[in-house]
PDB file of N, CA and C in Angstrom:
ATOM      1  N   UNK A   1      86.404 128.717 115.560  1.00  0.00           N
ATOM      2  CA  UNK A   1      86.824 127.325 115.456  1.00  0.00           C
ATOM      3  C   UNK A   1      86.343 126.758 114.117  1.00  0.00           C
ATOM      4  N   UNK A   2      87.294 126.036 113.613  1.00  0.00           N
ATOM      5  CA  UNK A   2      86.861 125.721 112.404  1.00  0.00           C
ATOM      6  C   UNK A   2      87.022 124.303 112.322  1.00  0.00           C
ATOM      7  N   UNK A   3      85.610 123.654 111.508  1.00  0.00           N
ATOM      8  CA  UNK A   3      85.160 122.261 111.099  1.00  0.00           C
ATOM      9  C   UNK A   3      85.335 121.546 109.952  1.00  0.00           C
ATOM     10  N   UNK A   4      86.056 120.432 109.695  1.00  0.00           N
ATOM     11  CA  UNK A   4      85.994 120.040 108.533  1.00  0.00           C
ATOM     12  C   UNK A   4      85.175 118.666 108.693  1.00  0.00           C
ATOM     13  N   UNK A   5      84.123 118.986 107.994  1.00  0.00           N
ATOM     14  CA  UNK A   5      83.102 117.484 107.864  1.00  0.00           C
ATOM     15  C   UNK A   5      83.587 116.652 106.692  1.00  0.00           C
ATOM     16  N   UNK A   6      84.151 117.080 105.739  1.00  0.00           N
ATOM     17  CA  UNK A   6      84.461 115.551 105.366  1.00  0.00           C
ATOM     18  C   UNK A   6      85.622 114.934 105.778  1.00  0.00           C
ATOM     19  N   UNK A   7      86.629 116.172 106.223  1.00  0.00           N
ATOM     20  CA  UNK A   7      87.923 115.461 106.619  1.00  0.00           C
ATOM     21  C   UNK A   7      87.767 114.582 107.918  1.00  0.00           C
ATOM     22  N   UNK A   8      86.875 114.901 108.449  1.00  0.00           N
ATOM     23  CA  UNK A   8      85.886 114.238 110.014  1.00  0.00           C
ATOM     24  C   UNK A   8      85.786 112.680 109.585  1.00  0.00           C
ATOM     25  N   UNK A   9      85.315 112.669 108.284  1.00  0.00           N
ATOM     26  CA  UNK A   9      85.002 111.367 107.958  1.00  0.00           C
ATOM     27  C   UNK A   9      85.710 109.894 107.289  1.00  0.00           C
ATOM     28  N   UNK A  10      87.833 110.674 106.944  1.00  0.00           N
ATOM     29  CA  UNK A  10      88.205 110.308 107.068  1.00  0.00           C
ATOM     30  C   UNK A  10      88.881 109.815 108.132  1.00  0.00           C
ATOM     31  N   UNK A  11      89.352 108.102 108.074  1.00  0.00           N
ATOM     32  CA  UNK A  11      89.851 107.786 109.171  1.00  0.00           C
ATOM     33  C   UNK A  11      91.541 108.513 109.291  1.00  0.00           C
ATOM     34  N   UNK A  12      91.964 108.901 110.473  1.00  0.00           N
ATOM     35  CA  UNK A  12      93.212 109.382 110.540  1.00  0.00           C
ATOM     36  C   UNK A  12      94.545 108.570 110.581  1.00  0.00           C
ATOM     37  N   UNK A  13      94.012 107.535 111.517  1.00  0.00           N
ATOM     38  CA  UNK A  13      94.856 106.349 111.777  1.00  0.00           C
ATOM     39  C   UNK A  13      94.661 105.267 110.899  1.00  0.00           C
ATOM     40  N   UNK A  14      94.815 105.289 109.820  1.00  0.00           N
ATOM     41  CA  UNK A  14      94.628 104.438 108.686  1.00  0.00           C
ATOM     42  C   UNK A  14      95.278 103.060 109.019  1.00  0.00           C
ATOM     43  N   UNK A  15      96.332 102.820 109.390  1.00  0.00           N
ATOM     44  CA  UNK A  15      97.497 101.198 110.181  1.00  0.00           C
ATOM     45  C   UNK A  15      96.161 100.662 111.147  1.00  0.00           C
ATOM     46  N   UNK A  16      95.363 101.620 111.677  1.00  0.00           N
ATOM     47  CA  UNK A  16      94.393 100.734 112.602  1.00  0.00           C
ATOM     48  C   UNK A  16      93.470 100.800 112.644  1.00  0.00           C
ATOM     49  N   UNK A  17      92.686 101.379 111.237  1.00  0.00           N
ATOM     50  CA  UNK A  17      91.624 101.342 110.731  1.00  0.00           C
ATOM     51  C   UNK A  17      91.116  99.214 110.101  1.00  0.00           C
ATOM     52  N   UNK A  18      90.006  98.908 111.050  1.00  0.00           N
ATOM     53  CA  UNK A  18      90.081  97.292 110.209  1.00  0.00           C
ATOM     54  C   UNK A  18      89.698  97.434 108.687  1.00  0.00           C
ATOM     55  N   UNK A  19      90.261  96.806 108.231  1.00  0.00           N
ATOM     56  CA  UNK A  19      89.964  96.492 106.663  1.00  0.00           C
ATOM     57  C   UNK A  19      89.133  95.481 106.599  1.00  0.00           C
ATOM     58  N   UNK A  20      88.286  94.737 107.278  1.00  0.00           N
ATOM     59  CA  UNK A  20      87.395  93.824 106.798  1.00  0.00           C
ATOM     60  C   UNK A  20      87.647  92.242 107.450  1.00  0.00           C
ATOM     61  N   UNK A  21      87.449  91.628 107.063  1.00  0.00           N
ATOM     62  CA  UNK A  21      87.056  90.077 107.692  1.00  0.00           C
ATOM     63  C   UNK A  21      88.444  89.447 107.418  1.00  0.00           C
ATOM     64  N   UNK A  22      89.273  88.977 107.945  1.00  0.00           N
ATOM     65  CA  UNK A  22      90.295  88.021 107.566  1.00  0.00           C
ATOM     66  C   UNK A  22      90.102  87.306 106.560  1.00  0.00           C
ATOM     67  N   UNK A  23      88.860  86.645 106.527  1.00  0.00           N
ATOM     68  CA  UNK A  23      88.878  85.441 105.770  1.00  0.00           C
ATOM     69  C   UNK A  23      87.788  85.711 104.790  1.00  0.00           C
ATOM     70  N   UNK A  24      87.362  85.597 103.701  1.00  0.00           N
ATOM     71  CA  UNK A  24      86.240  85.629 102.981  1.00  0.00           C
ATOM     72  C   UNK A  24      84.817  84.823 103.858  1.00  0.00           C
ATOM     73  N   UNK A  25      83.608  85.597 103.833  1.00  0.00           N
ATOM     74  CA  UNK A  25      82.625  85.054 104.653  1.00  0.00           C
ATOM     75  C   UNK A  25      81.868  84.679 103.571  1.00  0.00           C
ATOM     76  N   UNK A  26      80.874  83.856 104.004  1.00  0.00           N
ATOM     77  CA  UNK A  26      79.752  83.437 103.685  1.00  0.00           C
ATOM     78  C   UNK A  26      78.757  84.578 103.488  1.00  0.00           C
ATOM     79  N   UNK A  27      77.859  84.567 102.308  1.00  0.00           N
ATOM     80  CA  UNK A  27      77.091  85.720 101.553  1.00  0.00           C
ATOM     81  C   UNK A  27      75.953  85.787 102.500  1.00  0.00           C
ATOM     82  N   UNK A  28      75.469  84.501 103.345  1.00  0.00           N
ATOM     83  CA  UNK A  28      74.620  83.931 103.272  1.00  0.00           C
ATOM     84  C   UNK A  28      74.038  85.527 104.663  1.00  0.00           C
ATOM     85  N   UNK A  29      72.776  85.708 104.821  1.00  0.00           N
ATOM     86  CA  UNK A  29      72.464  87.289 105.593  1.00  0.00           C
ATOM     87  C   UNK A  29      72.755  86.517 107.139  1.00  0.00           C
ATOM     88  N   UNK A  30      73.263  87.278 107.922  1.00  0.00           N
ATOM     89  CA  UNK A  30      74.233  86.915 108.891  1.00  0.00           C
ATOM     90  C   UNK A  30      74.771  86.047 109.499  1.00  0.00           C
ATOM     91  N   UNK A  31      75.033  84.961 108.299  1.00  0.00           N
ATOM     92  CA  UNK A  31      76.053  83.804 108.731  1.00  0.00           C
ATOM     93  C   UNK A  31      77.704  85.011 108.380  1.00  0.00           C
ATOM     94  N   UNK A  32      78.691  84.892 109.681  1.00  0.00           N
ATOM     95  CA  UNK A  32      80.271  84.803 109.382  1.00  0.00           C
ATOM     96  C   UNK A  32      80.767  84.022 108.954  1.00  0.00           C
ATOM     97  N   UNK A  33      80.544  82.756 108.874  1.00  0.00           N
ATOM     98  CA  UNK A  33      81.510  81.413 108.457  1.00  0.00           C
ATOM     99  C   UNK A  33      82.588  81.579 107.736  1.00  0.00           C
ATOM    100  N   UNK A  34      83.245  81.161 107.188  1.00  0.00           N
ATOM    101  CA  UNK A  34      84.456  81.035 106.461  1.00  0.00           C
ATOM    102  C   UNK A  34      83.850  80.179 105.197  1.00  0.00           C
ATOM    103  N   UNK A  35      83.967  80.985 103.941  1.00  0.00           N
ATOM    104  CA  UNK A  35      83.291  80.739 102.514  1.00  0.00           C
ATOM    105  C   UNK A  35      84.171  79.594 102.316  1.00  0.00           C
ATOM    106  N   UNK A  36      83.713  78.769 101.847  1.00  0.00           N
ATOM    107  CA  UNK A  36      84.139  77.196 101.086  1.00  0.00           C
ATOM    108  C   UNK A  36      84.160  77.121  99.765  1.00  0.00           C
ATOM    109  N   UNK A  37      82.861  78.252  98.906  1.00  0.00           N
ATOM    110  CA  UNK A  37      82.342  77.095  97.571  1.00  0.00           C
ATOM    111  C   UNK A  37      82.667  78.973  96.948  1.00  0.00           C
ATOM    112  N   UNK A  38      82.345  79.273  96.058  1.00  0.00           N
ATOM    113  CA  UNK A  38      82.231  80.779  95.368  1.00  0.00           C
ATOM    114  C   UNK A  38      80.758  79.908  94.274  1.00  0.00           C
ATOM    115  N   UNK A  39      79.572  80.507  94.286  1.00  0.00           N
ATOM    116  CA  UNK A  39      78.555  80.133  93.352  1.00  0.00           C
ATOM    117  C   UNK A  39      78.579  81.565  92.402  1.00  0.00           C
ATOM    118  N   UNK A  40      78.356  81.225  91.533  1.00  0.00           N
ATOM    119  CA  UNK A  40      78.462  81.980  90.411  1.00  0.00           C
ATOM    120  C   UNK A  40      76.952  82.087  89.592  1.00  0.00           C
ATOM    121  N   UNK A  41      76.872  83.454  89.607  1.00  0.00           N
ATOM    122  CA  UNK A  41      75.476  83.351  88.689  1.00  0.00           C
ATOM    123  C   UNK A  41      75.680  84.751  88.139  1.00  0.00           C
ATOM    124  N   UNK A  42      74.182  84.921  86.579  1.00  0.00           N
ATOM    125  CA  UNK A  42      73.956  86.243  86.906  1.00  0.00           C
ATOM    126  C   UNK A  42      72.206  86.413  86.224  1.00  0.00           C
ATOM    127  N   UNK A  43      72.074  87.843  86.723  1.00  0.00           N
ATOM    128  CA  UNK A  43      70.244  87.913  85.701  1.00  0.00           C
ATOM    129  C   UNK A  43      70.336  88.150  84.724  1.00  0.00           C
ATOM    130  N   UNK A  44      69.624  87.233  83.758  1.00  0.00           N
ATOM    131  CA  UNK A  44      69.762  87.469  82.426  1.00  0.00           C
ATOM    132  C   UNK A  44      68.929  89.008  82.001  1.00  0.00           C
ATOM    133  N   UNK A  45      68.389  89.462  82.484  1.00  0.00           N
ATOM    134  CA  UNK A  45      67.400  90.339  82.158  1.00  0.00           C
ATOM    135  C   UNK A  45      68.517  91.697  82.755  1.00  0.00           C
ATOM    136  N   UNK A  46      69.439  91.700  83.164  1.00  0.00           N
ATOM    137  CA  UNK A  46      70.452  92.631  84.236  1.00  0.00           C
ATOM    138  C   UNK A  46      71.948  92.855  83.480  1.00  0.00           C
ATOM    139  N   UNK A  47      72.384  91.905  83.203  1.00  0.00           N
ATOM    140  CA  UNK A  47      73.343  91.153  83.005  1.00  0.00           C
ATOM    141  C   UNK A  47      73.879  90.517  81.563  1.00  0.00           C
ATOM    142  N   UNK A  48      74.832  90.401  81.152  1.00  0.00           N
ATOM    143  CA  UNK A  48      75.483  89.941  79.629  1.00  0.00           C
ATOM    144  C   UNK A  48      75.739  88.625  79.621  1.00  0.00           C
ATOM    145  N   UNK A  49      75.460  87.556  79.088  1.00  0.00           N
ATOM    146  CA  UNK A  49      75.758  86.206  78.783  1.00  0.00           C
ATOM    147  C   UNK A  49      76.865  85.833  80.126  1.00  0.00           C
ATOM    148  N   UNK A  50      78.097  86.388  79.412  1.00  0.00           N
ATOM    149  CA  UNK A  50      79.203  85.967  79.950  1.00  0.00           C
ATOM    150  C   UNK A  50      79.438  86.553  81.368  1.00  0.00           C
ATOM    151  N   UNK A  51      78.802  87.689  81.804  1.00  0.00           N
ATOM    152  CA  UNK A  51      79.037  88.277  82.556  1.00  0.00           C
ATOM    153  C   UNK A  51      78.668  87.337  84.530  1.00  0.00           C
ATOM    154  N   UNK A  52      79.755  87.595  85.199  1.00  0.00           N
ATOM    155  CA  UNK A  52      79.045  86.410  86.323  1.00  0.00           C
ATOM    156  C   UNK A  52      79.217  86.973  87.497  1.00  0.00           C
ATOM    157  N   UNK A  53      78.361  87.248  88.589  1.00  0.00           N
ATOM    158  CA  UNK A  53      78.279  87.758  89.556  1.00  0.00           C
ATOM    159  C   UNK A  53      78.853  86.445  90.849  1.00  0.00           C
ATOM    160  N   UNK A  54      79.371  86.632  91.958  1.00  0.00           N
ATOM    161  CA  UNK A  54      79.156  85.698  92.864  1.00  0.00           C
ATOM    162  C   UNK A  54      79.006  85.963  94.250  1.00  0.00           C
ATOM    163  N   UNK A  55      78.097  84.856  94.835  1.00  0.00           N
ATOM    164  CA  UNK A  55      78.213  85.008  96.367  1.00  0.00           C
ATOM    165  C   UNK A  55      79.371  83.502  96.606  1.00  0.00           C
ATOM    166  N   UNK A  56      80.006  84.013  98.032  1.00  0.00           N
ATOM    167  CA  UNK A  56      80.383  83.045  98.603  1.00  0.00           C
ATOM    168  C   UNK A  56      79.753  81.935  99.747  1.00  0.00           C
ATOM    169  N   UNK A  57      79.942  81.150  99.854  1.00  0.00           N
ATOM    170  CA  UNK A  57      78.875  79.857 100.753  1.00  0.00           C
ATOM    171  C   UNK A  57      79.623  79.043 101.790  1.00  0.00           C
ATOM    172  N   UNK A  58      79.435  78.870 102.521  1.00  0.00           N
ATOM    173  CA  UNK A  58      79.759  78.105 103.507  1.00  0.00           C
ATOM    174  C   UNK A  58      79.617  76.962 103.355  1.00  0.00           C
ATOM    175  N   UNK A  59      80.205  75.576 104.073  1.00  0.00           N
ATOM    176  CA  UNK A  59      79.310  73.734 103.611  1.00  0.00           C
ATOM    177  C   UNK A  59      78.094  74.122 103.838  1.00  0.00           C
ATOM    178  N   UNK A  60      77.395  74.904 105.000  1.00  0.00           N
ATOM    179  CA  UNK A  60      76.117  74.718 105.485  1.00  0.00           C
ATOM    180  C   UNK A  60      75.136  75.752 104.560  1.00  0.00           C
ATOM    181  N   UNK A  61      75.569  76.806 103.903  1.00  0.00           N
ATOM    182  CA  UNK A  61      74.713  77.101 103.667  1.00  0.00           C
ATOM    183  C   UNK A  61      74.784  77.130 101.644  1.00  0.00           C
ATOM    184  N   UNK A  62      75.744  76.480 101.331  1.00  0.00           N
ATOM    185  CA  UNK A  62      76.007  76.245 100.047  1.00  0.00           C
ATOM    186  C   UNK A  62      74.327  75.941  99.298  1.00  0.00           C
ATOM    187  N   UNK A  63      73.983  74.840  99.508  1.00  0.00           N
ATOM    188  CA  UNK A  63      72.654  74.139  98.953  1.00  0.00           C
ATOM    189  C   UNK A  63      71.382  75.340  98.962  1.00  0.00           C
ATOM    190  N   UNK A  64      71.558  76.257 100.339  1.00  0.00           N
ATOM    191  CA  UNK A  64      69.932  77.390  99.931  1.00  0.00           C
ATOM    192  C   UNK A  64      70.172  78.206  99.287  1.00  0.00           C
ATOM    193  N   UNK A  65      71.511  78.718  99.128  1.00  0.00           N
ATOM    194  CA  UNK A  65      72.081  79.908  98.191  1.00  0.00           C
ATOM    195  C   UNK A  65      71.609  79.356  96.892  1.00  0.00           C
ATOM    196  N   UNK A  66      72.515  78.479  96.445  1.00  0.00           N
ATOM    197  CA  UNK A  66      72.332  77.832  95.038  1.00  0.00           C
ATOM    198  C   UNK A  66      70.593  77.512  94.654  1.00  0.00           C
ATOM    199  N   UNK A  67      69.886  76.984  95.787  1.00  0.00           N
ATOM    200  CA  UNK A  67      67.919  76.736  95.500  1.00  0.00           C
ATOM    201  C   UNK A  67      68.069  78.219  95.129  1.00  0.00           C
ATOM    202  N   UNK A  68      68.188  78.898  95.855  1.00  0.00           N
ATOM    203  CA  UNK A  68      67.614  80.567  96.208  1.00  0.00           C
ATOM    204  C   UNK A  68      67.531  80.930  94.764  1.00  0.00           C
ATOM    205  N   UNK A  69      69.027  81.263  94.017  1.00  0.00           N
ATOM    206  CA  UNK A  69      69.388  81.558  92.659  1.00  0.00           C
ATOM    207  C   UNK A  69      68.870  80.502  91.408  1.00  0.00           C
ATOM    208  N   UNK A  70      68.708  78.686  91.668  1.00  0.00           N
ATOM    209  CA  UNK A  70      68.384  78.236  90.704  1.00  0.00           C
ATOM    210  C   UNK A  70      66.339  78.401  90.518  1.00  0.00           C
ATOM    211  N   UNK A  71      66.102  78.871  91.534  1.00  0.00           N
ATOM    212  CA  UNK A  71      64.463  79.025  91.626  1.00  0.00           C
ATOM    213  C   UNK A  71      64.477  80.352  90.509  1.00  0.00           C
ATOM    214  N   UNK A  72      65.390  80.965  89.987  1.00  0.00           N
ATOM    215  CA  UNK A  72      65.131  82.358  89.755  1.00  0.00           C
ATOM    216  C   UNK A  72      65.563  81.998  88.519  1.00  0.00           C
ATOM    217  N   UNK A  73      66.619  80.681  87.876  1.00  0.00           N
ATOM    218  CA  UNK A  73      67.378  80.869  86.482  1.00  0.00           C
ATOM    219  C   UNK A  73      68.638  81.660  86.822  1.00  0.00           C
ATOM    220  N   UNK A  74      69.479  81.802  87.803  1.00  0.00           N
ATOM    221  CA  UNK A  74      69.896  82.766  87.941  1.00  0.00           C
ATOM    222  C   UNK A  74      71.464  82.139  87.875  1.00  0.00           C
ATOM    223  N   UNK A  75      71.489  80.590  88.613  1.00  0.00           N
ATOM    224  CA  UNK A  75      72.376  80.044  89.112  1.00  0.00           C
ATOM    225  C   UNK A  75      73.218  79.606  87.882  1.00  0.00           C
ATOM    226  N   UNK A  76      74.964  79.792  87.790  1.00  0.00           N
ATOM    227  CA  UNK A  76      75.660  78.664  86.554  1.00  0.00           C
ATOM    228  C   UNK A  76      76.619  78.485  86.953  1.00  0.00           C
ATOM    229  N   UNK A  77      77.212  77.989  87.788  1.00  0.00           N
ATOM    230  CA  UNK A  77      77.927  76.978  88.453  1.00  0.00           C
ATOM    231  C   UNK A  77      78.248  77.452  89.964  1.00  0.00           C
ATOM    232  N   UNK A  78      79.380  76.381  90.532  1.00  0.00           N
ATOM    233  CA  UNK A  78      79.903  76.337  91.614  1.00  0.00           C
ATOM    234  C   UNK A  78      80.908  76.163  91.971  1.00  0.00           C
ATOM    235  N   UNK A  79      81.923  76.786  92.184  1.00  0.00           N
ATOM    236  CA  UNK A  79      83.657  76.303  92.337  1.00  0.00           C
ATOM    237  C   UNK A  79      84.097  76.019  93.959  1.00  0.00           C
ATOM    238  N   UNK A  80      85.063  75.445  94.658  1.00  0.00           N
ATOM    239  CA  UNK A  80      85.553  75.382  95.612  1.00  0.00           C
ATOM    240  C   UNK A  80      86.532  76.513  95.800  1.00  0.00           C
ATOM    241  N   UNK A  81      86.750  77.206  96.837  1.00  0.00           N
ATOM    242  CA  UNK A  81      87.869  78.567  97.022  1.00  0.00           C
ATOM    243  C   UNK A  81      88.805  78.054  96.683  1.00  0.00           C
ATOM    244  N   UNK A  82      89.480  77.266  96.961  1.00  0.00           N
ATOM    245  CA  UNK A  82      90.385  76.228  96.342  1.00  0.00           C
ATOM    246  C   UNK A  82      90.709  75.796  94.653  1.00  0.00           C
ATOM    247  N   UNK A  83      91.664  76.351  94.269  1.00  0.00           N
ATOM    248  CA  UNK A  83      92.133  74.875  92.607  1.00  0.00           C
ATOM    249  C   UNK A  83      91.772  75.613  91.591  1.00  0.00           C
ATOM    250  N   UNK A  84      92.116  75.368  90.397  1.00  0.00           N
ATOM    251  CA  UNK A  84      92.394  76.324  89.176  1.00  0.00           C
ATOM    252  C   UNK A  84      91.445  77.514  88.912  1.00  0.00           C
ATOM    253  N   UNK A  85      90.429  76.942  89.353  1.00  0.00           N
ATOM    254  CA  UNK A  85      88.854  77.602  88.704  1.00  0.00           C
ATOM    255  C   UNK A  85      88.342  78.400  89.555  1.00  0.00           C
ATOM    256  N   UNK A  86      89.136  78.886  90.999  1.00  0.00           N
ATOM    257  CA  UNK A  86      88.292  79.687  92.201  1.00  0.00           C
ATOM    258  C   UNK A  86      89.267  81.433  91.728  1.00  0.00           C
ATOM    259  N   UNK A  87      89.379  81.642  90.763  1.00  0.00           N
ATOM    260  CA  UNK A  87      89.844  83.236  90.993  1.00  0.00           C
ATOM    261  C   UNK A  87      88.611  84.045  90.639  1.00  0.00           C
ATOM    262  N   UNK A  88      88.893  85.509  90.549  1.00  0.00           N
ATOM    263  CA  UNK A  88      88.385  86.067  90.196  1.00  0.00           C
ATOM    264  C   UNK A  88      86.761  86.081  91.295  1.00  0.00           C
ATOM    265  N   UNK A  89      85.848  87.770  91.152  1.00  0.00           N
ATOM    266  CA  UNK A  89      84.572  87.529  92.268  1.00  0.00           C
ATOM    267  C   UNK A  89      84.699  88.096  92.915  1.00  0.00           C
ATOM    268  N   UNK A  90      84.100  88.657  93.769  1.00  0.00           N
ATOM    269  CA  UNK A  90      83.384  89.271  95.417  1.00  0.00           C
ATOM    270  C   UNK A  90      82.492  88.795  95.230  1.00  0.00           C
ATOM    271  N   UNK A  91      81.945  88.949  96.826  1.00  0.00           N
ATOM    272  CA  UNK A  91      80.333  88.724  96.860  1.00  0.00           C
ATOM    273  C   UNK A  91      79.681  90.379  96.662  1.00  0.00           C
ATOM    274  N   UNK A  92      78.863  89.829  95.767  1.00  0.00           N
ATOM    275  CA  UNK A  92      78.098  90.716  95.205  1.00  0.00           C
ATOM    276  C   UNK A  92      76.858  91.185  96.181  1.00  0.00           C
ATOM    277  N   UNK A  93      76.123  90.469  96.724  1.00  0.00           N
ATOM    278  CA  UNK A  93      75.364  91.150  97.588  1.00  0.00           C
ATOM    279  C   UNK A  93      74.677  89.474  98.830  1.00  0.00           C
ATOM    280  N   UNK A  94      73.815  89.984  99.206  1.00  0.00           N
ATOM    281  CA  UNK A  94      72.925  88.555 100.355  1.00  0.00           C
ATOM    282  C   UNK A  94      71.978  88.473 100.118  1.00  0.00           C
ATOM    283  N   UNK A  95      71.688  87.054 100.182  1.00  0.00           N
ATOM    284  CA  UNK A  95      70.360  86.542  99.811  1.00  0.00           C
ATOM    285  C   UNK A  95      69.480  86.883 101.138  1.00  0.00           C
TER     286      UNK A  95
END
């Protein structure tokens, strides 16, 4: 009998494999919510001037994300998912 371990590890039924959250969530460590704001930052010591990482935020948890990152220098702005200025981003990782 013969085994294939990585083919094991693809999914077969790919149409009903989930792809992820409907909606963009909140970065915030295990809030689901539905992201509102995209905050934008990055480490200067990591990272290139221009270069901008983001988490996404919920209303509720918008304000500790943004402390979290401006305690660090880390934080440079905040957009709504919404209106000219929300493209571009993933969330990069959780606070």
């Amino acid at each position: 009998m013969e085994f294939d371990l990585l083919g094991s590890l693809t999914p077969r039924d790919r149409e009903n494999t989930p792809a992820g959250p409907d909606a963009p969530q909140c970065s915030r460590k295990g809030c689901r919510e539905a992201a509102a704001w995209r905050i934008r930052w990055n480490n200067p010591r990591v990272h290139t001037p221009e270069r901008r990482k983001t988490w996404l935020a919920c209303p509720d948890h918008r304000e500790h994300l943004e402390q979290f990152l401006r305690a660090r220098g880390f934080w440079k702005d905040t957009v709504p998912m919404t209106g000219p200025d929300a493209a571009g981003g993933a969330p990069a990782e959780n606070a």
